[in-house]
Structure formats: structure tokens, C-alpha cells
Protein backbone atom coordinates (compact mmCIF):
# COMPACT_ATOMS: atom_id res chain seq x y z
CA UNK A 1 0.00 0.00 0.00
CA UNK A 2 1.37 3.70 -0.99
CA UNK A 3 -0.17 6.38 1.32
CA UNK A 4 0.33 10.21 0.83
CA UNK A 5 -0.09 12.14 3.16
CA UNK A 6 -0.36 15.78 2.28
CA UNK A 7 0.27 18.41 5.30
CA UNK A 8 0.36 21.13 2.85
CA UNK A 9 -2.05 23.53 1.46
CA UNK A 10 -1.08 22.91 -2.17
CA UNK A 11 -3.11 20.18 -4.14
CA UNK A 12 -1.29 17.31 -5.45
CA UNK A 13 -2.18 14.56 -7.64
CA UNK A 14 -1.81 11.37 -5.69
CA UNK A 15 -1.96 9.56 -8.62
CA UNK A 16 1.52 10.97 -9.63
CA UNK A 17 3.21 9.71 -6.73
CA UNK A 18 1.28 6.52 -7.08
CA UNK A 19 2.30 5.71 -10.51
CA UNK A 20 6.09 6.80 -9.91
CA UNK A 21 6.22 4.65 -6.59
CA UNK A 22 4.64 1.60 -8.20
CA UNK A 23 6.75 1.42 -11.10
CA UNK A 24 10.05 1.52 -9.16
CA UNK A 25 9.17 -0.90 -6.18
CA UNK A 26 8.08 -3.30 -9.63
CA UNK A 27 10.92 -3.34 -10.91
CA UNK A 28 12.70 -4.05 -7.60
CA UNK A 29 10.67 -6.75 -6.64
CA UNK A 30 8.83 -4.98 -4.13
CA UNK A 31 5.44 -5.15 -5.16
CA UNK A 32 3.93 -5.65 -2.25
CA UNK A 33 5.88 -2.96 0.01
CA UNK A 34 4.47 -0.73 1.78
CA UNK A 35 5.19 2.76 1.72
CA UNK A 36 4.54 6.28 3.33
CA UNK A 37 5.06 9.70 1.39
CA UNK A 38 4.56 12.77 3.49
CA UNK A 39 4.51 16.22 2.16
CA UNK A 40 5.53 19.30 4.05
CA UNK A 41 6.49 22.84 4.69
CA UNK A 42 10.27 24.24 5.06
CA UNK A 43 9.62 24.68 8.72
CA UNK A 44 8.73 20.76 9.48
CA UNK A 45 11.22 19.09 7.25
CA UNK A 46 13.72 21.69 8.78
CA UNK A 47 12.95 20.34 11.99
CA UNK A 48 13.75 17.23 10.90
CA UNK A 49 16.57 17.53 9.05
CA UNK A 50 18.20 18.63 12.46
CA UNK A 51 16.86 16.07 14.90
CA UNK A 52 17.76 13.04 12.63
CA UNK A 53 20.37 13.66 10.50
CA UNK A 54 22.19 17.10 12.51
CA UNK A 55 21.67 19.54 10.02
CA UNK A 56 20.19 22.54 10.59
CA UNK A 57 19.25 23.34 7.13
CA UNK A 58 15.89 22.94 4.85
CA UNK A 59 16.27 19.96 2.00
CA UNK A 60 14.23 18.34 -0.23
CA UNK A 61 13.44 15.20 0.78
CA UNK A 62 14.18 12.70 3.92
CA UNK A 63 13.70 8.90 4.08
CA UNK A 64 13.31 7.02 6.98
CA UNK A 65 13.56 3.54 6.94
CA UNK A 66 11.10 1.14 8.74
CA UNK A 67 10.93 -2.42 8.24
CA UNK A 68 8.14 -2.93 11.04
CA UNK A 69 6.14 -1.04 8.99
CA UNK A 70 7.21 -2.04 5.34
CA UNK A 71 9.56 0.35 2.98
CA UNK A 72 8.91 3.45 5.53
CA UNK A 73 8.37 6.96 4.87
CA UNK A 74 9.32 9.60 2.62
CA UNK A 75 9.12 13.05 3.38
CA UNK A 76 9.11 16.14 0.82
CA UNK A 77 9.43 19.62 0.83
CA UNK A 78 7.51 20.69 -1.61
CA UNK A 79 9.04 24.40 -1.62
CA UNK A 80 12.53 23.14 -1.71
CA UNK A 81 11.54 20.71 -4.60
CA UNK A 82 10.49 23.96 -6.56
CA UNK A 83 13.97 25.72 -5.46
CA UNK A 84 15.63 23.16 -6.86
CA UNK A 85 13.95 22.82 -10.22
CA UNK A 86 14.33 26.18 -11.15
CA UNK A 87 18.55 25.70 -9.62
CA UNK A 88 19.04 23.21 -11.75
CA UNK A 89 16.80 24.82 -15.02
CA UNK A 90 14.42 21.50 -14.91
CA UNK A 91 10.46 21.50 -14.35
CA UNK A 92 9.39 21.50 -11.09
CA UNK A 93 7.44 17.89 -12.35
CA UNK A 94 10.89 16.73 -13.14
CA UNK A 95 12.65 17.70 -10.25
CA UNK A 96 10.26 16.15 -8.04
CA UNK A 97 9.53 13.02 -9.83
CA UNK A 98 13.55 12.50 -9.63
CA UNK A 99 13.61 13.46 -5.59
CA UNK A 100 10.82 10.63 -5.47
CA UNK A 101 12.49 8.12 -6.99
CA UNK A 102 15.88 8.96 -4.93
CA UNK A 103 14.11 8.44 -1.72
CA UNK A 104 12.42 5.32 -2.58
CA UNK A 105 15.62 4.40 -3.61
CA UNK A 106 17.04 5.19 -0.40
CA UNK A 107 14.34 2.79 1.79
CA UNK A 108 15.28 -0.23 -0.89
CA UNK A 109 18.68 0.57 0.51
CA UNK A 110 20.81 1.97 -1.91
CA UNK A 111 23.12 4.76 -0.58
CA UNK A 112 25.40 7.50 -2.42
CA UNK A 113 27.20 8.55 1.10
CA UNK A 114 29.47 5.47 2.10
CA UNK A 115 31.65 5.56 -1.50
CA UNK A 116 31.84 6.43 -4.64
CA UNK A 117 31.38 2.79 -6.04
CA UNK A 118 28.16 2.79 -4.16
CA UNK A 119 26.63 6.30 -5.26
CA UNK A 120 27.28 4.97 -9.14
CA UNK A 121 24.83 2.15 -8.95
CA UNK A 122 22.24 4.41 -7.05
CA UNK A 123 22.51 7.41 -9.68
CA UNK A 124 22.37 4.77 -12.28
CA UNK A 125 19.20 3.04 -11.07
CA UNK A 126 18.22 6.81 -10.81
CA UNK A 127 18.87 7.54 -14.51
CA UNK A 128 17.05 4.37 -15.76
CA UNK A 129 13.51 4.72 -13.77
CA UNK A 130 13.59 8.77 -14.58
CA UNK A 131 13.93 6.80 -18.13
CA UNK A 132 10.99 4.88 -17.65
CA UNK A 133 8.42 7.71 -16.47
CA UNK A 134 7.43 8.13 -19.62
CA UNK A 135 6.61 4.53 -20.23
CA UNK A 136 4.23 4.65 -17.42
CA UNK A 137 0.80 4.99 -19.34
CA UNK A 138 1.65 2.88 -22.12
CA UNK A 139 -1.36 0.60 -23.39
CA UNK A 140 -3.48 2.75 -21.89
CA UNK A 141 -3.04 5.61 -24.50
CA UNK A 142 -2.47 7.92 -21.49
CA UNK A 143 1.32 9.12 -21.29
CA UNK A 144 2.53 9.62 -17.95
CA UNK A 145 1.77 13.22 -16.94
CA UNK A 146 2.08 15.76 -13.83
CA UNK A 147 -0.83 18.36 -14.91
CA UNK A 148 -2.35 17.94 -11.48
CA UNK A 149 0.23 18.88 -9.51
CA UNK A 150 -0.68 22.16 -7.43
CA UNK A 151 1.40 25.79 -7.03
CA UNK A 152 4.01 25.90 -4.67
């Protein structure tokens, strides 16, 4: 099961995150994983940030591990996720379907932080599912699309 939990006042489409989460835990035979995505303000995922990792700085997204529970949680800063986009001259739909699929990748357990060998394979497995976004709606004559996806 994939729940979203918004805690902003901007309207997402759930189906988005759905879609993007479904696809990757598919091809990582995790089908049946269950998973948490939690979207929030600067202030929250600030607060955060600090308690669990020691920095006392906004980002754009946190994942926190829990096998009790399945996969875990992700959380998002929607706000930073725009910052970014426009940073790093992509769409803010781009940006954050890429921030997605980095977390989820994060709860599978890959990690770019321990070495350099290590952060390869996870931008690589990065690269190929921001690949397959587009593949997403095939069959079903509907490509894969964020026009749902609120102001931020």
C-alpha cells in the first residue's frame, strides 16, 4: 500500500506519486511494500533535518527507513523541490519526480554517502527509472503526466 499524506495547502495529484512509486518498487521486486510519502512545509522538514540527520538546514526530501512497517516513509518539501527545479533549469514535475524516486531508492537501501562505487549504482538506477516515467501509461493511450500537480 502507498499512502500520501499531504500536510500542505497545495493540491497534489496522488496519482503521480502513485504511478512513480509503483513502477520503481516493480521493478525491484517490491510489489507488495508498503510505503509512506509525506509532504511538508520548510519549517517541518527543517525540523527534521536537524533532529535526525544534525543539520540545521531545509532539503528536499528525507527517508526514513522502517521495516516494522514495510519500505517506511518519505518526506518532501515541496518548496525546496520547486527551489531546486528552477537551480538546476528543470520542471518542477521533473525535479520532483527524480527526488521521489531517490528516496524510494534510499528505503530499498541503496546509498550515495558510504563511496563512490556505491553512489554509481544508485545514480544509475536513478537515470534508468527517470527513463521509464514516460513509459508509465503505455497501453493505456495515457502518457505519464504531472498536470495535477498544485502551485508551490
Amino acid at each position: 500500500m502507498i499512502e500520501i499524506n499531504n500536510l500542505t495547502t497545495s493540491p497534489v495529484d496522488e496519482s503521480f506519486f502513485k504511478k512513480t512509486a509503483k513502477m520503481v518498487l516493480k521493478e525491484e521486486n517490491k510489489k507488495e511494500a508498503n510505503l509512506s510519502i509525506a509532504l511538508v512545509g520548510q519549517g517541518r522538514i527543517g525540523e527534521l533535518n536537524k533532529r535526525y540527520r544534525g543539520k540545521n538546514r531545509v532539503t528536499d526530501i528525507l527517508a526514513f527507513p522502517n521495516k516494522e512497517i514495510g519500505l517506511g516513509e518519505i518526506v518532501i518539501c515541496l518548496r525546496e523541490v520547486k527551489k531546486n527545479a528552477k537551480k538546476y533549469g528543470l520542471t518542477f514535475e521533473k525535479e520532483l519526480s527524480k527526488v521521489l524516486i531517490h528516496g524510494i531508492l534510499h528505503l530499498l537501501g541503496y546509498d550515495h554517502e558510504k563511496s563512490e562505487i556505491l553512489a554509481k549504482k544508485m545514480r544509475e538506477k536513478e537515470k534508468y527509472y527517470f527513463s521509464k516515467l514516460g513509459e508509465i501509461g503505455e497501453g493505456s493511450g495515457e502518457p505519464f503526466r504531472f498536470s495535477h500537480i498544485g502551485k508551490y
